[in-house]
Protein backbone atom coordinates (compact mmCIF):
# COMPACT_ATOMS: atom_id res chain seq x y z
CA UNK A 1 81.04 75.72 89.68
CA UNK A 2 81.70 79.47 89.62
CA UNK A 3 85.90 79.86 88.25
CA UNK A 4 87.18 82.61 90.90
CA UNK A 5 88.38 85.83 89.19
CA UNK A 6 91.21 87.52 89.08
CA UNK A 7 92.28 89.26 92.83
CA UNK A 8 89.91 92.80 91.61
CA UNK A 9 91.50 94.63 94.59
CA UNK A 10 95.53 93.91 93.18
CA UNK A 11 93.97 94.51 89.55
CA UNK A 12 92.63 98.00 90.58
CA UNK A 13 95.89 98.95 92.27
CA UNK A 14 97.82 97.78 88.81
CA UNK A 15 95.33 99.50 86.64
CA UNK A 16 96.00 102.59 89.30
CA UNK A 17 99.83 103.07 88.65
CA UNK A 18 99.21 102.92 84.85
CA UNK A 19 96.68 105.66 85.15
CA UNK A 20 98.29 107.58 87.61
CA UNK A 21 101.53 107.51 85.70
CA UNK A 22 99.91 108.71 82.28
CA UNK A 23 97.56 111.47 84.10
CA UNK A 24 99.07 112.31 87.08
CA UNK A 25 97.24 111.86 91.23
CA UNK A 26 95.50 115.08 90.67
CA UNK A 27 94.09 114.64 87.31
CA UNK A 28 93.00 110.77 87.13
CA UNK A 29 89.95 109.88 87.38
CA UNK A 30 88.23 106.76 89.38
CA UNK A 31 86.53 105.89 86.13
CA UNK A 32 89.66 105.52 84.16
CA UNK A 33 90.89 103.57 86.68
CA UNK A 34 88.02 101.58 86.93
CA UNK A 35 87.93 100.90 82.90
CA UNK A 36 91.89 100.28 82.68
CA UNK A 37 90.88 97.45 85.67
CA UNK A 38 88.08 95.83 83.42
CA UNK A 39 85.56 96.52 86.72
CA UNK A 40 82.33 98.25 87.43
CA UNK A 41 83.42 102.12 88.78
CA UNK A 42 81.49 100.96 92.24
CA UNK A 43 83.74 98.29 92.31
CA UNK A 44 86.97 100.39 93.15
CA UNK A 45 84.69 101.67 96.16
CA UNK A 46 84.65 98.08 97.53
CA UNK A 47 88.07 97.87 98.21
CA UNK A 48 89.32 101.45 98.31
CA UNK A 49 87.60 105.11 99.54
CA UNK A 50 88.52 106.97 97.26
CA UNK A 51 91.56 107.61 94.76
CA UNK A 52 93.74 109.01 97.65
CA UNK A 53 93.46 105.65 99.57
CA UNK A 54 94.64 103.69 96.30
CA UNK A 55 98.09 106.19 96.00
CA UNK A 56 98.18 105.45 99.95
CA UNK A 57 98.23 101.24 99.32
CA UNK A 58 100.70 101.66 96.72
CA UNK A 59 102.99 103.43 98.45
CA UNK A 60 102.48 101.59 101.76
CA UNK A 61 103.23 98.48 99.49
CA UNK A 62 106.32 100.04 97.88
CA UNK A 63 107.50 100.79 101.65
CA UNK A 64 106.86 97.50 103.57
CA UNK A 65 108.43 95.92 100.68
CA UNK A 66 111.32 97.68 100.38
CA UNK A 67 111.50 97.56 104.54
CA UNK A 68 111.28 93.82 104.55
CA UNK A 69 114.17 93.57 102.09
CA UNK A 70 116.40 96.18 103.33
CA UNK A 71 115.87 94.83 106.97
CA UNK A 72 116.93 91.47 106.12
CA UNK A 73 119.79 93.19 104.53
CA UNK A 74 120.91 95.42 107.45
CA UNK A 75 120.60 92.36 110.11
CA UNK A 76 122.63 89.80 107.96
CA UNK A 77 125.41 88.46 109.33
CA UNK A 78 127.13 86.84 106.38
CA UNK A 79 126.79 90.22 104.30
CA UNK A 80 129.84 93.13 104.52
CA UNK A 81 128.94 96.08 104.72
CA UNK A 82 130.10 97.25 101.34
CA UNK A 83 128.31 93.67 100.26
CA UNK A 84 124.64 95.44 102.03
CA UNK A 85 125.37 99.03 100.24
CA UNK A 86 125.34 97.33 96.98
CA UNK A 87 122.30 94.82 98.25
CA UNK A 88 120.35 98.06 99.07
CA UNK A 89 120.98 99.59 95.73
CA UNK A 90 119.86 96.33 94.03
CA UNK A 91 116.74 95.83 96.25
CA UNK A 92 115.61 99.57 95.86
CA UNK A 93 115.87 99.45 91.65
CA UNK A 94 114.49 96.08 91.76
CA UNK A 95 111.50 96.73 92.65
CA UNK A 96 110.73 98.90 89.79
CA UNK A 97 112.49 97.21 86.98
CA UNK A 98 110.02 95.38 85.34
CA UNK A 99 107.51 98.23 85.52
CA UNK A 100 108.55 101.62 84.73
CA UNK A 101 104.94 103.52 85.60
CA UNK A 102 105.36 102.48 89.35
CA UNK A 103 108.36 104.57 89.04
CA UNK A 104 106.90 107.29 87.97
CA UNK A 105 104.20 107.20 90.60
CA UNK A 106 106.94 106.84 92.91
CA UNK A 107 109.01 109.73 92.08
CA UNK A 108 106.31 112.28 91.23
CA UNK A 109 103.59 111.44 94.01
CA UNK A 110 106.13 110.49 97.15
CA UNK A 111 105.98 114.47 98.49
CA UNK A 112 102.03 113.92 98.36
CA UNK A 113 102.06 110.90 99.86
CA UNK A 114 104.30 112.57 102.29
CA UNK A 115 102.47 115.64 102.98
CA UNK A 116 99.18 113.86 103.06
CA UNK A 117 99.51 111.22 105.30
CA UNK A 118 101.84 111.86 108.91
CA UNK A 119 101.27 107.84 109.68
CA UNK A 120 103.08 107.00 106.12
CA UNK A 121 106.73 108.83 106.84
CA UNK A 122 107.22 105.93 109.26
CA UNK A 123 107.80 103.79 106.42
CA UNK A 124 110.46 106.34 104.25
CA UNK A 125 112.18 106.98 107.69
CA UNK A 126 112.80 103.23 108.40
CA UNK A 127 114.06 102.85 105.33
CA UNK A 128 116.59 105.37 105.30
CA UNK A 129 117.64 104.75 109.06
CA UNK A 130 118.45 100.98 108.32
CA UNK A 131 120.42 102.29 105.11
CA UNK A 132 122.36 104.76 107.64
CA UNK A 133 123.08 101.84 109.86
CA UNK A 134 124.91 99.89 107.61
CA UNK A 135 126.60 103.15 107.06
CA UNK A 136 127.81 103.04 110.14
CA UNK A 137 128.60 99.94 110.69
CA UNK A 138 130.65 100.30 107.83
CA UNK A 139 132.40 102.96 109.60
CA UNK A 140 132.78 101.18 113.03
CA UNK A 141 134.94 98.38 111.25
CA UNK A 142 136.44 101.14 109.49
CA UNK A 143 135.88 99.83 106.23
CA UNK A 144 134.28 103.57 105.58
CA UNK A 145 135.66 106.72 106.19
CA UNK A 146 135.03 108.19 109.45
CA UNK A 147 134.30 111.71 108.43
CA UNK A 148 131.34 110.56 106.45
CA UNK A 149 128.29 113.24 107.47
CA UNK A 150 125.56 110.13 107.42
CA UNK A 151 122.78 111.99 107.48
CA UNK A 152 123.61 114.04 104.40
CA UNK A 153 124.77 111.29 102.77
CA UNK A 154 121.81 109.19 102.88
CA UNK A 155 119.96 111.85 101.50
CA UNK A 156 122.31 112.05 98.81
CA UNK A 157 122.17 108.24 98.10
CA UNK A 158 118.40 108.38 98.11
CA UNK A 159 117.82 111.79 95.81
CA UNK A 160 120.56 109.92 93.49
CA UNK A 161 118.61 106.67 93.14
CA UNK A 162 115.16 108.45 92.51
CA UNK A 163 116.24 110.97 90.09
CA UNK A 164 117.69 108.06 88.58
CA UNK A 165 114.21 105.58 88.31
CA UNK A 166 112.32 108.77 87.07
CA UNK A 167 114.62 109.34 84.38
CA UNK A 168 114.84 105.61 82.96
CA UNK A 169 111.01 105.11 84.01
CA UNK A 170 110.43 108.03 81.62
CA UNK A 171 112.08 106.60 78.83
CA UNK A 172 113.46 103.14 79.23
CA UNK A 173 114.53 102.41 75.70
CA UNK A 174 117.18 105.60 76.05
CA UNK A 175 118.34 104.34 79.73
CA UNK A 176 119.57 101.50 81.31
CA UNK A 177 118.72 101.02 84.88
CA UNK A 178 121.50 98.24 85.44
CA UNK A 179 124.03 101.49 84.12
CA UNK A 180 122.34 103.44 86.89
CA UNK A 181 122.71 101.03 89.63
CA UNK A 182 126.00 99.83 88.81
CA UNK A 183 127.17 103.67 88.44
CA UNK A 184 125.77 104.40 91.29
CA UNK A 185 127.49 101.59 93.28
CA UNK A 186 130.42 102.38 92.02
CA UNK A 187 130.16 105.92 93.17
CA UNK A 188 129.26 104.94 96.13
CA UNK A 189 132.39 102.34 97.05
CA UNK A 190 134.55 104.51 95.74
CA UNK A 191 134.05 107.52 97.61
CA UNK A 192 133.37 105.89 100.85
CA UNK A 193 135.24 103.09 100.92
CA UNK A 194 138.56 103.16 102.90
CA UNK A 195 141.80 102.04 99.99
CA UNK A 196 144.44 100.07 101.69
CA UNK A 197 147.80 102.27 99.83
């Protein structure tokens, strides 16, 4: 009997961020990715149409995830909403934590992504709006300030948090992502947060 192999089309997309990450979108090569996978160059064809349609299954990957989780988040019942600002900070680093070239890929290729492909922003605008709901909610039980401007501030959250990955994904022995995320959290409840005097 024949011993399956490895899932080719998740080892491409791995092999993908690595070479993305070291090259850059523009300047990798379906080759290199095909050689960092350990498969035949036609094989990437099987499962992808070209290099653009692997950087759009990452990032449409990166997205649901992140939607599933922040969802979950948003609709809890049991959470506060200071307890879902910090859940939405952890969720967002954790998904790069343990690999430090999906960062990368994320922070350098999301305005291609972006630009490329209309269909995609779906994703990065359902992500933000649920993060702007709790926001609100926050602000209906008046546990944040009222004044908040939500719209620039969850741009503000967001720009924070990526500028953030790219800088520990470019070096992770200098930076710490938990001090990023826990800064970050603590910027956040302390700025927003209503203090009882």
């Amino acid at each position: 009997m024949r011993v399956k192999e490895g899932n080719k089309r998740e080892d491409i997309i791995k092999a993908a961020i690595k070479v993305f990450a070291k090259y850059g979108f523009y300047n990798a090569k379906i080759s290199k990715i095909a050689e960092t996978a350990n498969v035949a160059a036609g094989s990437v064809y099987l499962y992808f149409k070209n290099k653009e349609d692997i950087l759009y299954q990452i990032f449409t990957e990166i997205w649901e995830e992140l939607n599933l989780k922040l969802k979950d988040i948003a609709d809890s019942k049991t959470l506060s909403p200071i307890e879902k600002v910090n859940c939405i900070i952890d969720s967002t680093f954790d998904v790069f934590e343990s690999n430090p070239a999906l960062g990368i890929v994320f922070v350098n290729e999301q305005n291609h992504v972006n630009d490329t492909w209309n269909d995609f922003i779906k994703y990065y605008d359902s992500f933000l709006d649920l993060g702007e709901t709790v926001i609100k909610e926050g602000i209906k039980k008046k546990i944040f300030y009222s004044d908040i401007n939500v719209s620039v501030f969850r741009f503000f959250v967001f720009g924070g948090i990526r500028h953030s990955i790219q800088t520990w994904a470019k070096n992770p022995k200098a930076y710490s992502l938990t001090d990023f995320r826990n800064g970050i959290k603590e910027l956040i409840n302390n700025g927003i947060v209503i203090r009882s005097k």
